[in-house]
Protein backbone atom coordinates (compact mmCIF):
# COMPACT_ATOMS: atom_id res chain seq x y z
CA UNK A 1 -1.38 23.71 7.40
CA UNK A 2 2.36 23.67 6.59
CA UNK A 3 4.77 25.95 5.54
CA UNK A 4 6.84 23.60 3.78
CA UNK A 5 7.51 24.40 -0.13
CA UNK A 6 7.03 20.86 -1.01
CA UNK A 7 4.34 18.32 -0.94
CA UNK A 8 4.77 14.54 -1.86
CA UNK A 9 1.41 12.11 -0.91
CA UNK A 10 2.91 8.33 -1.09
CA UNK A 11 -0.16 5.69 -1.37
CA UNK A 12 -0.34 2.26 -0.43
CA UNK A 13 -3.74 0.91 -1.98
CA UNK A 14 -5.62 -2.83 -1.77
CA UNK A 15 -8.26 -3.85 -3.08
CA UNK A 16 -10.84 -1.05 -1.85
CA UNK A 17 -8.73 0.09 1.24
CA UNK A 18 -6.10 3.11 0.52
CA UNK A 19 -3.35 4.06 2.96
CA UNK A 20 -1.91 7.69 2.49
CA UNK A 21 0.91 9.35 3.82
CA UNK A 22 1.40 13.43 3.02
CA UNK A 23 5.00 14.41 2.85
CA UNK A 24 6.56 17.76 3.36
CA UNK A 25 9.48 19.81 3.23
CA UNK A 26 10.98 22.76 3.36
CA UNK A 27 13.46 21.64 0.64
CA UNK A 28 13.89 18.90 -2.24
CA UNK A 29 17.04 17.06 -0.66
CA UNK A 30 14.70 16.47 2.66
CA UNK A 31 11.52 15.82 0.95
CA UNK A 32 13.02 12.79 -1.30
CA UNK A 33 15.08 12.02 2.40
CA UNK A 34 11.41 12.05 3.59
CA UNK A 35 9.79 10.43 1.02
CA UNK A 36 12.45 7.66 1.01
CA UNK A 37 11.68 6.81 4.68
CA UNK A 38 7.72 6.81 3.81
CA UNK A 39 8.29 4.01 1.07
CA UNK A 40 10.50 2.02 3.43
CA UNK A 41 8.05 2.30 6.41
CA UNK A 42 5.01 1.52 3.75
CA UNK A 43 7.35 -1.29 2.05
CA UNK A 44 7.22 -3.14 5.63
CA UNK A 45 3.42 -2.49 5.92
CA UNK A 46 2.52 -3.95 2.58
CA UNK A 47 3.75 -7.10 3.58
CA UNK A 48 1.51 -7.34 6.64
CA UNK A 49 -1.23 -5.24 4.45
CA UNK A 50 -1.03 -9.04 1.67
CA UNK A 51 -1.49 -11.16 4.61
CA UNK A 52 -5.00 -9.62 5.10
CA UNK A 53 -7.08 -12.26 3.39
CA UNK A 54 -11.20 -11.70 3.10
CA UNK A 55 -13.38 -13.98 5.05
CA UNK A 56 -15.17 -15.03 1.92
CA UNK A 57 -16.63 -18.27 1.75
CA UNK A 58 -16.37 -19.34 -2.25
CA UNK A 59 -12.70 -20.00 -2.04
CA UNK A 60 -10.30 -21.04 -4.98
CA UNK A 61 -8.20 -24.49 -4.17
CA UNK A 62 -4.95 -24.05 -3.39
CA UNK A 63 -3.95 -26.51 -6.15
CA UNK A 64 -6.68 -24.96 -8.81
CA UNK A 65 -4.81 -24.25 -12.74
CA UNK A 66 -7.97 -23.58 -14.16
CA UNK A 67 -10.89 -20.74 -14.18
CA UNK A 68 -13.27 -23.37 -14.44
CA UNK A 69 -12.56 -25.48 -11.67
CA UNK A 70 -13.69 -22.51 -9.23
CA UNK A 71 -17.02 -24.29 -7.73
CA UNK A 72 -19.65 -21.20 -6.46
């Protein structure tokens, strides 16, 4: 446990998977300093975390404009 006055939790969420990052500080100027960082850091993840894709085998075509041209 921390002593810090201040508590920020910044999430990064897909689909069902959640990343979480708890914050703290002993003041507001370093916890949004913090916090800042967090995002940044999380920003770059996020871009890694979209290029996840399922391995599921009823895919939608690349060039598909319609709902109903999904074939299960």
């Amino acid at each position: 446990m921390t002593d810090d006055a201040f508590t920020y939790t910044v999430k990064l969420k897909r689909g069902d998977d959640t990343q979480k990052c708890k914050v703290t500080a002993p003041d507001i100027k370093t916890l949004t300093e913090r916090v800042d960082s967090v995002r940044e850091k999380l920003g770059e993840w996020a871009g890694d975390y979209r290029e996840i894709q399922p391995d599921d085998e009823a895919r939608i075509a690349d060039d598909q404009s319609e709902l109903g041209e999904v074939g299960v």
